[in-house]
C-alpha atoms as a PDB file:
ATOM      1  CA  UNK A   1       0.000   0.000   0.000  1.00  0.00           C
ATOM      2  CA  UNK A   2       3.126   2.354   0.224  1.00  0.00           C
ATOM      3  CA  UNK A   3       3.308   3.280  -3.298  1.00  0.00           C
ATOM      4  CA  UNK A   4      -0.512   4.631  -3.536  1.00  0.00           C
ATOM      5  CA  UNK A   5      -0.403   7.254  -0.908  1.00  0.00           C
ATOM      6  CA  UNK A   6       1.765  10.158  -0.526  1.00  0.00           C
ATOM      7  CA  UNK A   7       4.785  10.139   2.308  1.00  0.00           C
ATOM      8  CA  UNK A   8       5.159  12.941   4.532  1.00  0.00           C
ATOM      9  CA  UNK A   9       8.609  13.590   6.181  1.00  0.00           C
ATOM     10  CA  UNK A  10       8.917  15.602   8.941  1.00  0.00           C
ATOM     11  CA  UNK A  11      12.729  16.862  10.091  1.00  0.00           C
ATOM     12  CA  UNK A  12      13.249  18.533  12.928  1.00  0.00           C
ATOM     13  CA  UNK A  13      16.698  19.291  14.567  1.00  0.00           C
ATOM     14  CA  UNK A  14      18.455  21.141  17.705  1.00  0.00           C
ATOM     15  CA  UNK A  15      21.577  22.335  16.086  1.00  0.00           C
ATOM     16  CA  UNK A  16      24.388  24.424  18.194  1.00  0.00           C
ATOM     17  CA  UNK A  17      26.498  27.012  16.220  1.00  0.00           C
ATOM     18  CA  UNK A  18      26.263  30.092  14.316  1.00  0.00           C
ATOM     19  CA  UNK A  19      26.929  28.875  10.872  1.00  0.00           C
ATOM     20  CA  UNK A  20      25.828  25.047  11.185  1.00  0.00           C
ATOM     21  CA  UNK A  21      23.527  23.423   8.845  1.00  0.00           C
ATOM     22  CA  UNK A  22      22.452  20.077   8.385  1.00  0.00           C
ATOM     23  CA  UNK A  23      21.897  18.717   5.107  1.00  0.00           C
ATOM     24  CA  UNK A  24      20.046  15.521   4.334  1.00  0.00           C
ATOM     25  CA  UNK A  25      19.610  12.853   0.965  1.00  0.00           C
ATOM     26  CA  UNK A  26      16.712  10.495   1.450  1.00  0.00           C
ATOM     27  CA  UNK A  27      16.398   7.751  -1.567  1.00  0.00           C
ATOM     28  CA  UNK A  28      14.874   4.760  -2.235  1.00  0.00           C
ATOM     29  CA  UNK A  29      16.768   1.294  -2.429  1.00  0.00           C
ATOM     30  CA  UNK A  30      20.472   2.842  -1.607  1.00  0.00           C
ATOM     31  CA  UNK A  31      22.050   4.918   0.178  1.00  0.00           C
ATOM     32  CA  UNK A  32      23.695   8.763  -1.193  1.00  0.00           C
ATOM     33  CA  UNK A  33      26.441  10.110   0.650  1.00  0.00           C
ATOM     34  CA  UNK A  34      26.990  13.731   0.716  1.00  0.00           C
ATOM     35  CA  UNK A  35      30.621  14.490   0.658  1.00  0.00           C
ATOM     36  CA  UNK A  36      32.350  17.628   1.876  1.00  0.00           C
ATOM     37  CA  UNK A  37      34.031  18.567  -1.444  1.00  0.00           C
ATOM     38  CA  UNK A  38      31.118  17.925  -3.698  1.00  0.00           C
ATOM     39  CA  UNK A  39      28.217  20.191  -4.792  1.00  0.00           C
ATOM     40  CA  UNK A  40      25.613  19.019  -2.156  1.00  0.00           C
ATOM     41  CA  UNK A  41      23.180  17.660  -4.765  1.00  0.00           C
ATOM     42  CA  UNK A  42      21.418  14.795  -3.979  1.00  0.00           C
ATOM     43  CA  UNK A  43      22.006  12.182  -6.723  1.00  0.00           C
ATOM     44  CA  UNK A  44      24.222  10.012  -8.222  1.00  0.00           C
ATOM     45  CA  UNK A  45      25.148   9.093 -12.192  1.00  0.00           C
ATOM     46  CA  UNK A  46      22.064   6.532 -11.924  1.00  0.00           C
ATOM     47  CA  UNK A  47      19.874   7.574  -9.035  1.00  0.00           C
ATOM     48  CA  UNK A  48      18.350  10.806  -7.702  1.00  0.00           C
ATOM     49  CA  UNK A  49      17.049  11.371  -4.258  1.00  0.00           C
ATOM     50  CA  UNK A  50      15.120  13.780  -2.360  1.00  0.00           C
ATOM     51  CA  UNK A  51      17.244  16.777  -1.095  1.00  0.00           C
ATOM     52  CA  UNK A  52      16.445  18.457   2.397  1.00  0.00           C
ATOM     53  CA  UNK A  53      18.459  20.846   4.772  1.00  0.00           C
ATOM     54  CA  UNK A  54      17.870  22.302   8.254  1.00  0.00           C
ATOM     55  CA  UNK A  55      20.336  24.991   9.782  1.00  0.00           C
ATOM     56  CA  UNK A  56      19.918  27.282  13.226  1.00  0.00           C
ATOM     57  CA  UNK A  57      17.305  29.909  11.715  1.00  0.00           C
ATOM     58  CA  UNK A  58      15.419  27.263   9.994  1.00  0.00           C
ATOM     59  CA  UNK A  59      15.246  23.995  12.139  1.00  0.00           C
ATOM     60  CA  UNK A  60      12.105  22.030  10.662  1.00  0.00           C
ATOM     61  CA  UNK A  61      11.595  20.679   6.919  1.00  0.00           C
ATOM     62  CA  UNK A  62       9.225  19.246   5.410  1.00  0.00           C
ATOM     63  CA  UNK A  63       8.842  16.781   2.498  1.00  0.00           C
ATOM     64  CA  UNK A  64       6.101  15.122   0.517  1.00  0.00           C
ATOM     65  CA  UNK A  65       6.899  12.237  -1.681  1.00  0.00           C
ATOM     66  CA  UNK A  66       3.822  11.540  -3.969  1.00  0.00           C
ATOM     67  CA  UNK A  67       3.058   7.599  -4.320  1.00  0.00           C
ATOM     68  CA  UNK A  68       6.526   6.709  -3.208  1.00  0.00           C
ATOM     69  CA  UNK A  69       7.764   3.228  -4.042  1.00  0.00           C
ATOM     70  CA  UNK A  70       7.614   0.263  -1.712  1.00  0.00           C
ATOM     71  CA  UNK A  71      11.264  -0.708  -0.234  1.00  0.00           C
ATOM     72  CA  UNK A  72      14.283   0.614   1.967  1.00  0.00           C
ATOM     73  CA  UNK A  73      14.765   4.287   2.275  1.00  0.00           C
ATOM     74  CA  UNK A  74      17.523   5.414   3.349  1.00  0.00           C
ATOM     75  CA  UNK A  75      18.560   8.879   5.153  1.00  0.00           C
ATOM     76  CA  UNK A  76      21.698  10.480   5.136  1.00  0.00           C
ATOM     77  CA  UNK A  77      22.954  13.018   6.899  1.00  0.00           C
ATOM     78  CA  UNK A  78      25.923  15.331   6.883  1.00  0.00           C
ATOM     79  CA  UNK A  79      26.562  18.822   8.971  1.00  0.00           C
ATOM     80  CA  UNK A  80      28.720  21.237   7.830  1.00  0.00           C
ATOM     81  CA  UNK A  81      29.459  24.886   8.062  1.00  0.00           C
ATOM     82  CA  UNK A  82      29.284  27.858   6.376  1.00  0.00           C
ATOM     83  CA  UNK A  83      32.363  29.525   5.362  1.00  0.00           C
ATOM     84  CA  UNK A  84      33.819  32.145   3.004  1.00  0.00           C
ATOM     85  CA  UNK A  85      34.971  29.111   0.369  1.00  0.00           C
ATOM     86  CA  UNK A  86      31.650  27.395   0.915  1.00  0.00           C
ATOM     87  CA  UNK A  87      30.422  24.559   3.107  1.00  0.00           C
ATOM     88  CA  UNK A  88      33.554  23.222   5.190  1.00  0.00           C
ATOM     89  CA  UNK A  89      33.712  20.239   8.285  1.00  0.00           C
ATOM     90  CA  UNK A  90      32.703  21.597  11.568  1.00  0.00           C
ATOM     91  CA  UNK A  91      34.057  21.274  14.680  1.00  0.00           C
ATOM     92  CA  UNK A  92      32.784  21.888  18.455  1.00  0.00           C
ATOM     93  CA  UNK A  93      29.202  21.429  17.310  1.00  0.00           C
ATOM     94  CA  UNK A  94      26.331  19.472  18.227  1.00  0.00           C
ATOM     95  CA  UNK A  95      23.149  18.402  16.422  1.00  0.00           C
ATOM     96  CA  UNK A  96      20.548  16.384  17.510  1.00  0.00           C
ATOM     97  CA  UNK A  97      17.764  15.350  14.777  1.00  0.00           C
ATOM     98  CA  UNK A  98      14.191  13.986  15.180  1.00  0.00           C
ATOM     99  CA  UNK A  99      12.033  11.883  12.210  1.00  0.00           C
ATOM    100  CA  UNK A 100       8.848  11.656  11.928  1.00  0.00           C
ATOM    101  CA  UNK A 101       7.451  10.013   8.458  1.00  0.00           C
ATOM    102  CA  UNK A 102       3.747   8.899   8.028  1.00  0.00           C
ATOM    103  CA  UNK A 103       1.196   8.360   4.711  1.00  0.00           C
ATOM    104  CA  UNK A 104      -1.841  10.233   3.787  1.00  0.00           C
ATOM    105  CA  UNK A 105      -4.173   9.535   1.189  1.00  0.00           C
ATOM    106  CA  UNK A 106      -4.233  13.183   0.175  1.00  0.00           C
ATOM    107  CA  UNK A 107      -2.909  16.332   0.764  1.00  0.00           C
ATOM    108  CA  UNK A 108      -4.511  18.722   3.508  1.00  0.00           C
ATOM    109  CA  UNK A 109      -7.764  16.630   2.203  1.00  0.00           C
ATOM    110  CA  UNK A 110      -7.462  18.683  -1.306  1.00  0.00           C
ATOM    111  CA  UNK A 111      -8.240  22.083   0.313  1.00  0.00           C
ATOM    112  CA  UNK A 112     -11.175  23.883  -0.691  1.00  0.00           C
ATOM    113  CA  UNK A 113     -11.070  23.649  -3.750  1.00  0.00           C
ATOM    114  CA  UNK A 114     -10.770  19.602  -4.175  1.00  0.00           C
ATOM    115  CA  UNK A 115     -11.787  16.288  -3.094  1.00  0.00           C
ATOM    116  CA  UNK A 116      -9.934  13.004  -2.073  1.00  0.00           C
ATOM    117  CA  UNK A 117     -11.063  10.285  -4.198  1.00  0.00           C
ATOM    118  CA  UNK A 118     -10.527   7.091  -3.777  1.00  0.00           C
ATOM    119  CA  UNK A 119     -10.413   3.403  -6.389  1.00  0.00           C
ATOM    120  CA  UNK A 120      -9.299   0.258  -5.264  1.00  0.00           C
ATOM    121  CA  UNK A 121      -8.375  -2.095  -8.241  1.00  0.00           C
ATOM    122  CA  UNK A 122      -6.577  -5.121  -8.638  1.00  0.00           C
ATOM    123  CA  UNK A 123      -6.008  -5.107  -4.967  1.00  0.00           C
ATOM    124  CA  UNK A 124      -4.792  -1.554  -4.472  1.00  0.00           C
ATOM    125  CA  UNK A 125      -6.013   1.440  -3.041  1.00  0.00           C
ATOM    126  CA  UNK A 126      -5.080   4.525  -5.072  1.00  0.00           C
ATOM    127  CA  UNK A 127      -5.948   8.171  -3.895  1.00  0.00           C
ATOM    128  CA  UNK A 128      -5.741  11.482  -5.580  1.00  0.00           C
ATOM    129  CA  UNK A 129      -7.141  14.585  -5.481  1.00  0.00           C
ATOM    130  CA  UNK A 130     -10.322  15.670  -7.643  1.00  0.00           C
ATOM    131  CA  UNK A 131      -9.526  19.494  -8.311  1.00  0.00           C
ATOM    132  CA  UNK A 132     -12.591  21.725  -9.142  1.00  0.00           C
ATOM    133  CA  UNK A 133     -12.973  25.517 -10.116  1.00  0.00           C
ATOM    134  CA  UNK A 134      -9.460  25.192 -12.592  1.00  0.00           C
ATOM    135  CA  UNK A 135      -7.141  24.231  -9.310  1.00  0.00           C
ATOM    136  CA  UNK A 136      -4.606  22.175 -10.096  1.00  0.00           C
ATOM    137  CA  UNK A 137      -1.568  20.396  -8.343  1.00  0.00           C
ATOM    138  CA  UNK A 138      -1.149  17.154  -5.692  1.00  0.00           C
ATOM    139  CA  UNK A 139      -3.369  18.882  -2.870  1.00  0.00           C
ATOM    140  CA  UNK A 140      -5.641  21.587  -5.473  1.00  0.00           C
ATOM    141  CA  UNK A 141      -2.931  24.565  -4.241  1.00  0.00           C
ATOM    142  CA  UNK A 142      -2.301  25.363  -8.057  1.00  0.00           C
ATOM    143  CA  UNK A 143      -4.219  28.368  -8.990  1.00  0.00           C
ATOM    144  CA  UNK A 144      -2.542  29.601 -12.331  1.00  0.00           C
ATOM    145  CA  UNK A 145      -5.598  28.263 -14.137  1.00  0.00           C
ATOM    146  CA  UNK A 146      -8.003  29.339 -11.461  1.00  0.00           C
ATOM    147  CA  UNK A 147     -11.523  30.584 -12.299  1.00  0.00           C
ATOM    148  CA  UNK A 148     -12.026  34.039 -10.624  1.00  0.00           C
ATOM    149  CA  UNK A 149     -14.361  34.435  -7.827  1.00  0.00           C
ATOM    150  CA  UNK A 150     -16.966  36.726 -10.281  1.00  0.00           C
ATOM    151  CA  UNK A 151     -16.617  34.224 -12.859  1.00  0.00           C
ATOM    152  CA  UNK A 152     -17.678  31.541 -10.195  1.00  0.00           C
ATOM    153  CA  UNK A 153     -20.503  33.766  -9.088  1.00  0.00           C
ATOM    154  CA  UNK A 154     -22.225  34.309 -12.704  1.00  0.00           C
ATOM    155  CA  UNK A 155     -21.979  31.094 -13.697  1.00  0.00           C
ATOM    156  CA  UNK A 156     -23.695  29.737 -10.619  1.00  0.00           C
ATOM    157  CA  UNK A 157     -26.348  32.812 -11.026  1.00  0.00           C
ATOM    158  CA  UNK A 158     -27.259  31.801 -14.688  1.00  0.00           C
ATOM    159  CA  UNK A 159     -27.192  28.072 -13.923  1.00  0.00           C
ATOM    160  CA  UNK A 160     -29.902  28.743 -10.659  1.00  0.00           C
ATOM    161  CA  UNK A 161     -31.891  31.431 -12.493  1.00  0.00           C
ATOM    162  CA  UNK A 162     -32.426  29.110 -15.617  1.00  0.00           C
ATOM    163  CA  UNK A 163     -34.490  27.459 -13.130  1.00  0.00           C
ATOM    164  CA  UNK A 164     -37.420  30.282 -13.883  1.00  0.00           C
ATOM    165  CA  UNK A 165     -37.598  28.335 -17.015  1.00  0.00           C
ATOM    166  CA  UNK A 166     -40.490  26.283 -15.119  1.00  0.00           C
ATOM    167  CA  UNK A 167     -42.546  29.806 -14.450  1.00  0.00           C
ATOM    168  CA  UNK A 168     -44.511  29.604 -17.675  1.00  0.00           C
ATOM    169  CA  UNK A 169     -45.381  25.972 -17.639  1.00  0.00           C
ATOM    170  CA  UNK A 170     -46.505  26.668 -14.037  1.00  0.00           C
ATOM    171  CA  UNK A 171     -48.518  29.254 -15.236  1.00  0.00           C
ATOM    172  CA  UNK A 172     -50.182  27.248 -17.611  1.00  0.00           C
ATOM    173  CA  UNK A 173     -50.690  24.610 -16.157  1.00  0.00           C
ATOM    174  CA  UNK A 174     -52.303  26.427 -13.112  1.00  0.00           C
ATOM    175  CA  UNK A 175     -54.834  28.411 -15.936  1.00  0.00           C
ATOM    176  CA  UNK A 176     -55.737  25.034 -17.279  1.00  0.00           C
ATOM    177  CA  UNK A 177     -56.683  23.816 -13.837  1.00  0.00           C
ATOM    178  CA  UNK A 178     -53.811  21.201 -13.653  1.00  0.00           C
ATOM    179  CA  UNK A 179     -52.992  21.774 -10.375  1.00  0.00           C
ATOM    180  CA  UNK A 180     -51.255  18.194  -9.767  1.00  0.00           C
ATOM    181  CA  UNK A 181     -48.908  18.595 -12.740  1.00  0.00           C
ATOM    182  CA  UNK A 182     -47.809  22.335 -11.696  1.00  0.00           C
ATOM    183  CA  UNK A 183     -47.008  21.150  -8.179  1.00  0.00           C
ATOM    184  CA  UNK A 184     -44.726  19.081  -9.623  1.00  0.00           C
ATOM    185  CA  UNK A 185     -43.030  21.805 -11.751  1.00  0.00           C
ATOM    186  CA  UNK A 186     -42.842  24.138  -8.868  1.00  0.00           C
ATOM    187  CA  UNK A 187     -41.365  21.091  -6.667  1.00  0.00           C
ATOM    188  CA  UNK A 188     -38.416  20.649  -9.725  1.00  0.00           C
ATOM    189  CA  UNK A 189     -37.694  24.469  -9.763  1.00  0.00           C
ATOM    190  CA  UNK A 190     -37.011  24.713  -6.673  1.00  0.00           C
ATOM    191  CA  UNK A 191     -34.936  21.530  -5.684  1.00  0.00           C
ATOM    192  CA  UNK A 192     -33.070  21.669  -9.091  1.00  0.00           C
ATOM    193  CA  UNK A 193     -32.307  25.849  -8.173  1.00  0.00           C
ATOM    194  CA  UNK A 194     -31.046  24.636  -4.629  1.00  0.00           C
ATOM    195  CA  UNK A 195     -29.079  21.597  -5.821  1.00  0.00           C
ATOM    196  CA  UNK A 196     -27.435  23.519  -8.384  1.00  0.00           C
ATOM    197  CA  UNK A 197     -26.733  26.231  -5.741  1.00  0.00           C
ATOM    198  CA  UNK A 198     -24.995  23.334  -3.839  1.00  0.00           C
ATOM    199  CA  UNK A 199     -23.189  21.532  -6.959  1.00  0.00           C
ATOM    200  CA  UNK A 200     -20.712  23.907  -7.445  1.00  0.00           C
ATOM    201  CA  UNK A 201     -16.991  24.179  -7.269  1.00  0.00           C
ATOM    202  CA  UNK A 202     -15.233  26.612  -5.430  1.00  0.00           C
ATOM    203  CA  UNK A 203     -16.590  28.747  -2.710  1.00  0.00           C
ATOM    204  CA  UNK A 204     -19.484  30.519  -4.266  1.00  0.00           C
ATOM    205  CA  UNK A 205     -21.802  27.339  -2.608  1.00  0.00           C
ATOM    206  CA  UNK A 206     -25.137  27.148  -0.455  1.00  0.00           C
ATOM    207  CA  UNK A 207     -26.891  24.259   0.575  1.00  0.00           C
ATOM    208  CA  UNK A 208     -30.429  24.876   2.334  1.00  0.00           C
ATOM    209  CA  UNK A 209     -29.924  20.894   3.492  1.00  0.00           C
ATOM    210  CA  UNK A 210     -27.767  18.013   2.258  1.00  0.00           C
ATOM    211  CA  UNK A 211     -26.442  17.546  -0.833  1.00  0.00           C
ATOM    212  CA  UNK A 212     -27.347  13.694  -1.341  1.00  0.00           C
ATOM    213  CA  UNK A 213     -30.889  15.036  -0.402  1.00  0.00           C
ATOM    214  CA  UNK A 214     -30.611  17.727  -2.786  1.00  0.00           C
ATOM    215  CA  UNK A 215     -30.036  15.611  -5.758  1.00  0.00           C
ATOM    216  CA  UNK A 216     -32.015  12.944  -5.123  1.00  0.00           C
ATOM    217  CA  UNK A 217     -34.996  15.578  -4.915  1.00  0.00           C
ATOM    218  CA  UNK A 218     -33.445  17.324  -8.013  1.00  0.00           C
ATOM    219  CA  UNK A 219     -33.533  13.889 -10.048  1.00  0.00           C
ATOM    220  CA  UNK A 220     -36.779  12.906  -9.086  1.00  0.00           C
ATOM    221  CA  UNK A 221     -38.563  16.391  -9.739  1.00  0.00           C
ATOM    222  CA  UNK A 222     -37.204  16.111 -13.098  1.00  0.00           C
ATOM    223  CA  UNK A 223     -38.355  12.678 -13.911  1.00  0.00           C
ATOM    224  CA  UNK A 224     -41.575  13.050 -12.868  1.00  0.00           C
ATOM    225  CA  UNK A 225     -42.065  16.518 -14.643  1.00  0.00           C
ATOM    226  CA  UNK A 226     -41.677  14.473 -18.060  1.00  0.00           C
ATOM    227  CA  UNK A 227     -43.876  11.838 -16.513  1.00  0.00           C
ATOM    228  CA  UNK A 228     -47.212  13.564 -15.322  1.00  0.00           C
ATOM    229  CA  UNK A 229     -46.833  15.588 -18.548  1.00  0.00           C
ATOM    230  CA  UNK A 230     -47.143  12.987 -20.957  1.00  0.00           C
ATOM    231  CA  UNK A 231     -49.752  11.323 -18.737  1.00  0.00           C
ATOM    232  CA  UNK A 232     -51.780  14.633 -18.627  1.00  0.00           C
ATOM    233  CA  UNK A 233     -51.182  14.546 -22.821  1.00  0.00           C
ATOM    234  CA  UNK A 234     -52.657  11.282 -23.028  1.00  0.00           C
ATOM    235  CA  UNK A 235     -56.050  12.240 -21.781  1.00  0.00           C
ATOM    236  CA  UNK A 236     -57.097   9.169 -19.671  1.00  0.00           C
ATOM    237  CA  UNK A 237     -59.807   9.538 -16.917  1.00  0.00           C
ATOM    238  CA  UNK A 238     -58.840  10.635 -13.484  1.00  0.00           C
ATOM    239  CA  UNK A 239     -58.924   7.492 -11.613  1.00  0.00           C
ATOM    240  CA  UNK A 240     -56.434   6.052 -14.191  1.00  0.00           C
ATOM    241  CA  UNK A 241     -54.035   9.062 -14.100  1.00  0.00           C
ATOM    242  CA  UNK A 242     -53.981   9.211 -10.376  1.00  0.00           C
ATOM    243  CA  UNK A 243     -53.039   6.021 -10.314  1.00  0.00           C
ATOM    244  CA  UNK A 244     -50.151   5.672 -12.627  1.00  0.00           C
ATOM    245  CA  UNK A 245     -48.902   9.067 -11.215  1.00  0.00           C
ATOM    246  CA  UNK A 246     -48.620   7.270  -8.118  1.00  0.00           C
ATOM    247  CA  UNK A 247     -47.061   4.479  -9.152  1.00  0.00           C
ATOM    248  CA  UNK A 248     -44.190   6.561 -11.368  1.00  0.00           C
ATOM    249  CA  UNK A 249     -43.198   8.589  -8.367  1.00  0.00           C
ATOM    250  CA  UNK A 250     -42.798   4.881  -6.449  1.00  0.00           C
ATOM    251  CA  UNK A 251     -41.489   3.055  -9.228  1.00  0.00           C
ATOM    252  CA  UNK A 252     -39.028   6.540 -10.124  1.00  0.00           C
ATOM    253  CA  UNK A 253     -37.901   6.579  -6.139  1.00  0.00           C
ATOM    254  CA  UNK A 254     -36.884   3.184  -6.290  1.00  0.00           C
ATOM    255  CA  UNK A 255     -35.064   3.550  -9.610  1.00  0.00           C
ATOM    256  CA  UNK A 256     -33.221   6.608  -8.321  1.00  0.00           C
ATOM    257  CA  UNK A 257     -32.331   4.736  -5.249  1.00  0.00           C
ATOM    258  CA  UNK A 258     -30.722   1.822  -7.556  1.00  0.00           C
ATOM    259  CA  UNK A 259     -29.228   4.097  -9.787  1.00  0.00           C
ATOM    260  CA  UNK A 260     -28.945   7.641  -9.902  1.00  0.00           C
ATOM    261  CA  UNK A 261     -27.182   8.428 -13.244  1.00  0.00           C
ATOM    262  CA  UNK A 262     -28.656   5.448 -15.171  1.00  0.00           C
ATOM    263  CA  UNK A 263     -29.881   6.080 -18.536  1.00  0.00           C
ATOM    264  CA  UNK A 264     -33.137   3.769 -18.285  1.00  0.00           C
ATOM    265  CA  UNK A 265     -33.889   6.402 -15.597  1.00  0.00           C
ATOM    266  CA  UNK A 266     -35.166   8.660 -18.092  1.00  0.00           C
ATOM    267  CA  UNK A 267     -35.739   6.680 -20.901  1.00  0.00           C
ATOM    268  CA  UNK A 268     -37.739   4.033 -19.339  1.00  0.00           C
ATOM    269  CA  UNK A 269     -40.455   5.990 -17.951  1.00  0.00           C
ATOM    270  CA  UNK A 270     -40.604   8.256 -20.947  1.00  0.00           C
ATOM    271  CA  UNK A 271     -40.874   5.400 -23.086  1.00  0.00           C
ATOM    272  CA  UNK A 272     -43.728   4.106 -21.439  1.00  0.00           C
ATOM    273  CA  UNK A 273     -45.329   7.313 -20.918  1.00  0.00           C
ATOM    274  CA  UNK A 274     -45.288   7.711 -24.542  1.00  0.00           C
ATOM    275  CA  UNK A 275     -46.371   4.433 -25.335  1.00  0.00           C
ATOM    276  CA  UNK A 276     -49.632   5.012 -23.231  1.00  0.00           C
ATOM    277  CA  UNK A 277     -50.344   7.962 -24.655  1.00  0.00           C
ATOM    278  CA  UNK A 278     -49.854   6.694 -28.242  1.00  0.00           C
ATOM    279  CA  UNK A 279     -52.391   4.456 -27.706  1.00  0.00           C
ATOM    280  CA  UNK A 280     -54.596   6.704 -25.766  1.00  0.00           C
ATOM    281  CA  UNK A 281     -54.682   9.017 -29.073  1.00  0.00           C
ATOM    282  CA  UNK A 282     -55.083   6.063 -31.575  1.00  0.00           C
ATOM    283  CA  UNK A 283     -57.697   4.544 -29.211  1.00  0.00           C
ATOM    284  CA  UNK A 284     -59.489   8.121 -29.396  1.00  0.00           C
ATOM    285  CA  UNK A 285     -58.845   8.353 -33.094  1.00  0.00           C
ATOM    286  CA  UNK A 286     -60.879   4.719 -33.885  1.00  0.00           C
ATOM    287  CA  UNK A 287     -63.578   5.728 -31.423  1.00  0.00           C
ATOM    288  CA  UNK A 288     -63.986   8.928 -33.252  1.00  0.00           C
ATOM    289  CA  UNK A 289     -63.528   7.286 -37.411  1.00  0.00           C
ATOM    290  CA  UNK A 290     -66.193   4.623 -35.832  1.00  0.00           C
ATOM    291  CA  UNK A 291     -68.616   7.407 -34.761  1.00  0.00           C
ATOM    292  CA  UNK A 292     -68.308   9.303 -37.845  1.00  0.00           C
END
């Protein structure tokens, strides 16, 4: 599970003397020495490790390895001090060093602006960050590509207000006395306005209750808006459209509770409500040729 999660290395150190510092070379599967005369880099003509340094002003590093590989690490350390001609051997000084290493799935949980996702296959457990909003980087910290807080705030405006879409179906169906069927519409206007509200990235967000509840309200108000209309189109007596508008919004609950994002979720019940009023109108068609 080592290589799935990111590695956090804490170094901390008590150094004594003005112009000490402690350099460190962590690396995976062998050791790198850091020698007095050479350039202090951390690597080698075939391997590279992860470069870290502490001195009397600055006495705590950090380090985050992303999905580091299973094995042997190794740590080495070297002090030296700081000289006119560089980095030179010290002597009469004293450093004391405490580790402290330990995995996380994710970075400070993504931040704001992300979420820690998580997909086990093949036996393994991988975790990464889901940026939102244009954030980018291991934890979402990346904002070169960042949408700006205005932009955020329009396009969650326009999203919600398309909502008042619903306001002249309302209307009519209110006028033409189909009060069931603009209950519904008034029930999907305002869930889908608040779940939208909710659904966004960033910080321009506001949820009136949970999300899960939000959507599943959302979903449902939407499928049954297509349902009770075609219903109401087929022109069947009241009994029988009270009934099957009962059992959409049970059989559409349970559906949505199965699967949320299925297609058959939408295409089932529309299908069906279409085929009932198809026959409805052809059944009203040969009544009306057999009168005539």
């Amino acid at each position: 599970m080592i290589g799935i999660f990111f590695c956090f290395f804490f170094l901390q150190s008590m150094l004594k003397g003005a112009n000490l510092t402690l350099f460190g070379c962590l690396n995976h599967g062998m050791p790198l020495f850091l020698r007095e005369n050479s350039s202090l880099k951390c690597e080698s003509e075939s391997v590279a490790g992860f470069f870290l340094s502490v001195n009397v002003s600055s006495n705590i590093t950090k380090l985050r390895i992303p999905y580091p590989q299973t094995g042997t690490w190794y740590l080495s350390l070297r002090s030296l001090c700081a000289t006119e001609h560089g980095f030179k051997a010290c002597t009469n000084v004293t450093a004391e060093v405490y580790m402290r290493a330990y995995l996380t799935p994710c970075i400070n949980d993504c931040g704001t602006y992300g979420q820690c996702k998580l997909l086990r296959t093949n036996n393994y457990l991988y975790a990464a960050c889901e940026c939102k909003a244009g954030w980018n980087g291991w934890g979402c910290t990346d904002n070169s590509e960042a949408y700006s807080y205005s932009f955020q705030l329009l396009s969650t405006l326009l999203l919600c207000l398309s909502n008042l879409m619903f306001v002249p179906p309302v209307a009519i169906a209110i006028r033409s006395h189909y009060l069931l069927e603009a209950s519904v519409y008034i029930f999907t206007m305002f869930f889908s306005t608040f779940y939208h509200a909710c659904d966004q990235p960033g910080i321009v967000v506001f949820c009136i209750m949970e999300y899960d509840v939000l959507q599943f309200c959302d979903f449902l108000g939407s499928l049954m808006s297509v349902w009770v209309t075609v219903i109401a189109m087929a022109r069947l007596k009241s009994i029988i459209k009270q009934v099957l508008y009962l059992l959409g919004a049970m059989s559409l609950s349970m559906a949505l509770q199965l699967d949320r994002h299925g297609l058959w979720n939408l295409l089932g019940p529309s299908l069906f409500a279409l085929g009932i009023m198809a026959v409805a109108w052809v059944r009203g068609f040969l009544i009306c040729t057999a009168q005539v």
